[in-house]
N, C-alpha and C. Protein backbone atom coordinates (compact mmCIF):
# COMPACT_ATOMS: atom_id res chain seq x y z
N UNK A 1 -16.12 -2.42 -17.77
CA UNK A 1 -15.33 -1.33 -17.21
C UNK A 1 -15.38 -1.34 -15.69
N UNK A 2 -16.32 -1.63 -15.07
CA UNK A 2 -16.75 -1.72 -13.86
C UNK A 2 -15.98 -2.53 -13.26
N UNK A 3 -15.84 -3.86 -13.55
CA UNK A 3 -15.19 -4.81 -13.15
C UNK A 3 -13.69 -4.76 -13.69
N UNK A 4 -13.44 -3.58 -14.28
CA UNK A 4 -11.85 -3.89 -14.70
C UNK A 4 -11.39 -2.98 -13.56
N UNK A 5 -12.06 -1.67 -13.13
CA UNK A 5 -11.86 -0.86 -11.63
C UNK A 5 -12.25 -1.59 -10.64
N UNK A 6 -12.92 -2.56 -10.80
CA UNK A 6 -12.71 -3.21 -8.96
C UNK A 6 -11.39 -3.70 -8.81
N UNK A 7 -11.16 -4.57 -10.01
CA UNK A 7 -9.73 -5.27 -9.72
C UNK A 7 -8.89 -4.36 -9.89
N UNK A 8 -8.63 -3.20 -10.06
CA UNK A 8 -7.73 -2.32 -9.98
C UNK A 8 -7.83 -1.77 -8.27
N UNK A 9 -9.01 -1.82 -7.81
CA UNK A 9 -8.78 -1.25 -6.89
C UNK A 9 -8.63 -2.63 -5.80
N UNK A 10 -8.76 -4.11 -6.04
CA UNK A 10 -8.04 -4.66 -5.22
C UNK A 10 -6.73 -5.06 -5.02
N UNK A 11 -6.50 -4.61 -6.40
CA UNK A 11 -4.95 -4.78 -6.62
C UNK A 11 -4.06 -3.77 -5.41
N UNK A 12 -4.87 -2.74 -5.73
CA UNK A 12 -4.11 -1.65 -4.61
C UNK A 12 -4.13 -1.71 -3.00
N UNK A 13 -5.35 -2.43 -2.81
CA UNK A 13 -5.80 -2.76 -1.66
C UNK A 13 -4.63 -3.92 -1.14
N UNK A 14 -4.49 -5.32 -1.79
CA UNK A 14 -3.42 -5.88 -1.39
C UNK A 14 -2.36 -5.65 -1.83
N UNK A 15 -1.58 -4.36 -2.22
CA UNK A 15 -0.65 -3.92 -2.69
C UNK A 15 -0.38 -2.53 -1.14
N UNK A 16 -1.32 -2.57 -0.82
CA UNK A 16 -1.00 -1.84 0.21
C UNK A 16 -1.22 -2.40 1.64
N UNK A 17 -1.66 -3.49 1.59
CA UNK A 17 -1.25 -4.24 3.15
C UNK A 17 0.18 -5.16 2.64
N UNK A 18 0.25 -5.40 1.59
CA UNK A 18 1.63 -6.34 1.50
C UNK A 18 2.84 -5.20 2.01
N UNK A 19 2.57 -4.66 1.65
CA UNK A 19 3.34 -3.25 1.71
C UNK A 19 3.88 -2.88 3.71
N UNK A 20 2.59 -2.72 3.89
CA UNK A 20 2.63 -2.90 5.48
C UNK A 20 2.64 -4.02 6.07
N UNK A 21 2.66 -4.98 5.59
CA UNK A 21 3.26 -6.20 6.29
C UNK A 21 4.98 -6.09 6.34
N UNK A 22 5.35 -5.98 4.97
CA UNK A 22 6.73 -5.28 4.47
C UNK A 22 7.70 -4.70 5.61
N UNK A 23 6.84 -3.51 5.49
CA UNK A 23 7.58 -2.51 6.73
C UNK A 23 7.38 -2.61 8.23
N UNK A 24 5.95 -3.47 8.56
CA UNK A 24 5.70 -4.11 10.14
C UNK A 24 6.32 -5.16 10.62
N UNK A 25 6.92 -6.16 9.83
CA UNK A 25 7.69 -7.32 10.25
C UNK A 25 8.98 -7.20 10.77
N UNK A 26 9.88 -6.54 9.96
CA UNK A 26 11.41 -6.04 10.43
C UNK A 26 11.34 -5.69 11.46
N UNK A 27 10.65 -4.32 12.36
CA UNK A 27 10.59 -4.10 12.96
C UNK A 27 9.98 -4.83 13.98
N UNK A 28 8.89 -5.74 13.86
CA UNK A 28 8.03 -5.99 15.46
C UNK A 28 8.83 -7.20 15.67
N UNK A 29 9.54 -7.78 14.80
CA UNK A 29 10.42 -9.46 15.05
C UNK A 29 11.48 -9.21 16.09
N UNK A 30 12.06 -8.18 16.10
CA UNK A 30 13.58 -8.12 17.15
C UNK A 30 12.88 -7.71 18.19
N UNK A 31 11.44 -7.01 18.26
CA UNK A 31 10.83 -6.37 19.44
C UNK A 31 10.42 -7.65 19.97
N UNK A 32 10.07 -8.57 19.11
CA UNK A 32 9.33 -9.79 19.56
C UNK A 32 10.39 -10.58 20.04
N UNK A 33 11.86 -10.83 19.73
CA UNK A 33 13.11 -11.53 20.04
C UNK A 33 13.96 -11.14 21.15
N UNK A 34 13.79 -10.12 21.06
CA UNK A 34 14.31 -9.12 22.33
C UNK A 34 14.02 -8.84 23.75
N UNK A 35 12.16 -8.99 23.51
CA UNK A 35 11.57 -8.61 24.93
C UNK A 35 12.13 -9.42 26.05
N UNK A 36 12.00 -10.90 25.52
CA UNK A 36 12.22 -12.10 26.72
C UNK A 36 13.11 -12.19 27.28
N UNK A 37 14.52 -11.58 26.54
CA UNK A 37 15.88 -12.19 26.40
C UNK A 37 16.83 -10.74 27.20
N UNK A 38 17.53 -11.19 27.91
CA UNK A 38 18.72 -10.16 28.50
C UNK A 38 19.42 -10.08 27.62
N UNK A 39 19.50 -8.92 27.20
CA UNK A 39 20.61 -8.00 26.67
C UNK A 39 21.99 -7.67 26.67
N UNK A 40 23.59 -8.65 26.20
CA UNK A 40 24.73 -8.56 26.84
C UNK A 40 24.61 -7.02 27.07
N UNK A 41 25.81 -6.84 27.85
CA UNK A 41 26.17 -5.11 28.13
C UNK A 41 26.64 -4.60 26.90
N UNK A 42 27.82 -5.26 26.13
CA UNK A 42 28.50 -5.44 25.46
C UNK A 42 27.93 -4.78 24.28
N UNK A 43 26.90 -6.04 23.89
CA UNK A 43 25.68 -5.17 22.50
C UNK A 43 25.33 -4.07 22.71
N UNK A 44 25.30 -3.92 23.81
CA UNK A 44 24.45 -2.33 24.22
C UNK A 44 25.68 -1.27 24.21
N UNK A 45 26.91 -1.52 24.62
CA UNK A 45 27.84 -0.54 24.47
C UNK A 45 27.87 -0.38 22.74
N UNK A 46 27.93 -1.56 21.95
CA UNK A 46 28.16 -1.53 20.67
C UNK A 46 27.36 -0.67 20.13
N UNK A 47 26.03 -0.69 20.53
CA UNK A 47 24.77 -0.22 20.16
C UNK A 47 24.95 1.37 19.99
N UNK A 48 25.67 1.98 20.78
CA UNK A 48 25.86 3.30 20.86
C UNK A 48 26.66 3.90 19.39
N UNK A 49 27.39 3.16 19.04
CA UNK A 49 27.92 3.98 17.74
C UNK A 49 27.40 3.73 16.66
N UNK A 50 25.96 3.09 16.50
CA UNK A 50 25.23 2.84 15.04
C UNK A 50 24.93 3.70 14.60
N UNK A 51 23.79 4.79 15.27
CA UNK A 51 23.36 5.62 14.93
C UNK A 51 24.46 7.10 14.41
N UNK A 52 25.51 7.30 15.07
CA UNK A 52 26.62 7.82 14.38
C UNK A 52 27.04 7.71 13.18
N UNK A 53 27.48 6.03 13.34
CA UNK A 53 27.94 5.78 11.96
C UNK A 53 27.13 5.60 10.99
N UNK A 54 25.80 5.54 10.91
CA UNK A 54 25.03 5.23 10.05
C UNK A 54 24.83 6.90 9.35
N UNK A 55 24.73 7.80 10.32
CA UNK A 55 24.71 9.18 9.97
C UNK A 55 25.79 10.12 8.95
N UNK A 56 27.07 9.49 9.73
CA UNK A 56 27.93 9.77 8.83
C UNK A 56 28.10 9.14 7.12
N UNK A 57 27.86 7.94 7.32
CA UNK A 57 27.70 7.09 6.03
C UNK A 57 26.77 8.14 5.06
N UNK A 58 25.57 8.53 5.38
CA UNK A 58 24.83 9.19 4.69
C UNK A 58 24.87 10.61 4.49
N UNK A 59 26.20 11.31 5.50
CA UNK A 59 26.75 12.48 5.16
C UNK A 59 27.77 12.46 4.02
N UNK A 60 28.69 11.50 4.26
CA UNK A 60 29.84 11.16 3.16
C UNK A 60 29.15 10.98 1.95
N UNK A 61 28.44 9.55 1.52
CA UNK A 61 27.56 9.40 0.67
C UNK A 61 26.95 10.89 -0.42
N UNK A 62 26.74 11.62 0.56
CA UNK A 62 25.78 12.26 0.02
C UNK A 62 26.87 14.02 -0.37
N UNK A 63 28.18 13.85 -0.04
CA UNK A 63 29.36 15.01 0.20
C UNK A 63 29.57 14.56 -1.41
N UNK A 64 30.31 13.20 -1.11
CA UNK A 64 31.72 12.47 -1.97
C UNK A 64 31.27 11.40 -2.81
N UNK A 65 29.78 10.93 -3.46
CA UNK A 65 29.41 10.43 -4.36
C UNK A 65 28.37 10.54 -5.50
N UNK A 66 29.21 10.75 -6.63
CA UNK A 66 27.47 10.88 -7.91
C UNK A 66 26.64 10.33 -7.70
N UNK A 67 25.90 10.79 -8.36
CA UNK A 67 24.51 9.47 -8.64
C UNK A 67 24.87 8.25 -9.11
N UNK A 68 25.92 8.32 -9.53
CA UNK A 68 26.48 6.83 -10.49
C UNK A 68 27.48 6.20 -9.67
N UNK A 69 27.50 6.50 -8.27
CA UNK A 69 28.26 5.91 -6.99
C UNK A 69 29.76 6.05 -7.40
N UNK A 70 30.06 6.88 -8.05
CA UNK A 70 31.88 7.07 -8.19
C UNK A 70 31.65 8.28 -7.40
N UNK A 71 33.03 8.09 -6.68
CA UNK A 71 33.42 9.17 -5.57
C UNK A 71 34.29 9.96 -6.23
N UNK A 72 34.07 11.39 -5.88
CA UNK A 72 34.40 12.41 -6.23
C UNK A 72 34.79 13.44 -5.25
N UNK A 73 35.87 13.63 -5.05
CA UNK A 73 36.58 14.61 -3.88
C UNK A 73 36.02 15.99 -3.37
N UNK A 74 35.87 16.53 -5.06
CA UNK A 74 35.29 17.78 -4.94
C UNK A 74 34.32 18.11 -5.77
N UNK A 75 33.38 17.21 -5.92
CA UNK A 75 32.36 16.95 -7.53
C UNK A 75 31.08 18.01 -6.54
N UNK A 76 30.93 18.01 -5.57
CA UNK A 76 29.63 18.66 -4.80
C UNK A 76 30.20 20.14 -3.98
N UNK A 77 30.84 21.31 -4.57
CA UNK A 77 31.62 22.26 -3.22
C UNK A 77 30.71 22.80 -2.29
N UNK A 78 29.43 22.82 -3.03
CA UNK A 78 28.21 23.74 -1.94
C UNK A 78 28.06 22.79 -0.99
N UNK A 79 27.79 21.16 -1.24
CA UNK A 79 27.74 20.59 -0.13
C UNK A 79 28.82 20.63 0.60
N UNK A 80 29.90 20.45 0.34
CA UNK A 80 31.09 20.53 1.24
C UNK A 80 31.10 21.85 2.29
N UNK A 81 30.75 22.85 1.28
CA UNK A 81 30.87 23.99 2.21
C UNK A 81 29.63 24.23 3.16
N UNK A 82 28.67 23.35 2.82
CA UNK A 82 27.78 23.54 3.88
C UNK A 82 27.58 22.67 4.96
N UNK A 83 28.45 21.34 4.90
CA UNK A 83 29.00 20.87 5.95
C UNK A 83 29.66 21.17 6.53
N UNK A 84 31.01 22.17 6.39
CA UNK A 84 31.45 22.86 7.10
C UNK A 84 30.98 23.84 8.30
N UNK A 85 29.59 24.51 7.41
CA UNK A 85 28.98 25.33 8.46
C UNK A 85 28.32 24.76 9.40
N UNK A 86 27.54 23.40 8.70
CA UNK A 86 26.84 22.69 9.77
C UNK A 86 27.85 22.39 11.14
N UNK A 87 28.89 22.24 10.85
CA UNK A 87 29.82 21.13 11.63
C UNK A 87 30.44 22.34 13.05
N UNK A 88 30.25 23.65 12.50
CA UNK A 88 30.47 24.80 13.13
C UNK A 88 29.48 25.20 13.77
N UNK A 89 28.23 25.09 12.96
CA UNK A 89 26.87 25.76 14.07
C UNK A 89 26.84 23.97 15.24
N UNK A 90 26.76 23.18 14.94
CA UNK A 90 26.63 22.02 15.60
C UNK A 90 27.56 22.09 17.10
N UNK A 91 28.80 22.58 16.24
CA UNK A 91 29.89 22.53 17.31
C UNK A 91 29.18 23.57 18.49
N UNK A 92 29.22 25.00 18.33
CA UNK A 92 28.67 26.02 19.14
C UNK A 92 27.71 26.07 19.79
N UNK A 93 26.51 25.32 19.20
CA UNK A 93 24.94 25.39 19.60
C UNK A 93 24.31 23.72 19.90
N UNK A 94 25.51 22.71 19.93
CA UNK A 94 24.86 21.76 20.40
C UNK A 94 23.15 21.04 19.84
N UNK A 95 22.78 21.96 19.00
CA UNK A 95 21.65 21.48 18.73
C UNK A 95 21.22 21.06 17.24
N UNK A 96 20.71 19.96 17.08
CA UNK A 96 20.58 19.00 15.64
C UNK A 96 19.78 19.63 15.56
N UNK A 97 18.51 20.05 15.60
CA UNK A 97 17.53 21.20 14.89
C UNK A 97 18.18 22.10 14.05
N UNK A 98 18.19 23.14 14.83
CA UNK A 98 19.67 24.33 14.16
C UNK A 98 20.40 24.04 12.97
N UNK A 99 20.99 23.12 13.32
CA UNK A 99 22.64 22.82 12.84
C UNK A 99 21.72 21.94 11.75
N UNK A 100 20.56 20.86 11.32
CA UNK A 100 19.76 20.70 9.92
C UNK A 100 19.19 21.93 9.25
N UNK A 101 18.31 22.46 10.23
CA UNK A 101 17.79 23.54 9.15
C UNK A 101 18.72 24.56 8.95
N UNK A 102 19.53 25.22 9.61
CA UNK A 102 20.98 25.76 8.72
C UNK A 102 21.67 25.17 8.05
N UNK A 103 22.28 23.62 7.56
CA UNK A 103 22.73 22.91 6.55
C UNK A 103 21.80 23.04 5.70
N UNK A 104 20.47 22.53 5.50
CA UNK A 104 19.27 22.73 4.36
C UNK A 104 19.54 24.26 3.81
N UNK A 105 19.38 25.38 4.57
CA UNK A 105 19.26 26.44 3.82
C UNK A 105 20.63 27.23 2.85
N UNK A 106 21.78 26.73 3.96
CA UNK A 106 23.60 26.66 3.56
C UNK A 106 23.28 25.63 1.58
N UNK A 107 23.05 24.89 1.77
CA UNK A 107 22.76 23.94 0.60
C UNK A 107 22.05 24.67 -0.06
N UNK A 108 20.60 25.53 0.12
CA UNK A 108 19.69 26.18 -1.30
C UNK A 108 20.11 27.41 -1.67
N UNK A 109 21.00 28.11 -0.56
CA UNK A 109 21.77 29.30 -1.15
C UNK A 109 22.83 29.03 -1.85
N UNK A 110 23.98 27.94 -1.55
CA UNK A 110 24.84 27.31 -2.20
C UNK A 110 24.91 27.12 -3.72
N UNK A 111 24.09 26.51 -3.73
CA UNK A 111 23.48 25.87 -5.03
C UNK A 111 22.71 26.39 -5.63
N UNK A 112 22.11 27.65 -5.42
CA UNK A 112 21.73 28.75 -5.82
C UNK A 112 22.98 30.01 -6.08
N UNK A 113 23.92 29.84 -6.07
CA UNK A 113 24.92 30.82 -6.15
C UNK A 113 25.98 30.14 -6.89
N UNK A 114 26.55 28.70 -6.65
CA UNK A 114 27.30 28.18 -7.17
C UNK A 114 26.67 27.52 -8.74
């Protein structure tokens, strides 16, 4: 028994640095590719609309698709309607704090009512 919990617990042990090797490589390789090397302007102008579009992707996504990835116009209305509000407090108050934790709570009353 003893020895069937060690190897359980080295299993976890290199199950959890593989793990962080996993998630440390992606990241430190372009840091490591990048440092030496000048940067066109170009990439860097490009660079500016990722984080947008990547945001939106995961707003739409998450508006206009099931769990079973078929899109649905109006399959979610609380989310819809609480993007709306977000998109209104955002507009007025400039601030992504705000404008998340009022979408989060727009969504548990929503969906609590709808």
């Amino acid at each position: 028994m003893e020895q069937l919990l060690s190897n359980k617990i080295v299993y976890h042990i290199i199950v959890i640095i593989l793990a962080a090797l996993a998630a440390f490589i992606p990241r430190y390789l372009p840091v490591l590719f990048f440092s030496t090397r000048k940067i066109p302007e170009w990439f860097n102008e490009w660079m500016k609309y990722v984080p947008v579009s990547l945001f939106a992707t995961l707003v739409v996504k998450g508006i206009f698709l099931t769990g079973s990835y078929h899109f649905t116009l109006f399959g979610y209305p609380e989310r819809i309607i609480a993007a709306v509000i977000v998109i209104v407090i955002a507009y007025f108050t400039r601030s992504m704090s705000i404008s998340v934790v009022a979408g989060l709570v727009a969504v548990w009353l929503l969906s609590l009512a709808l």
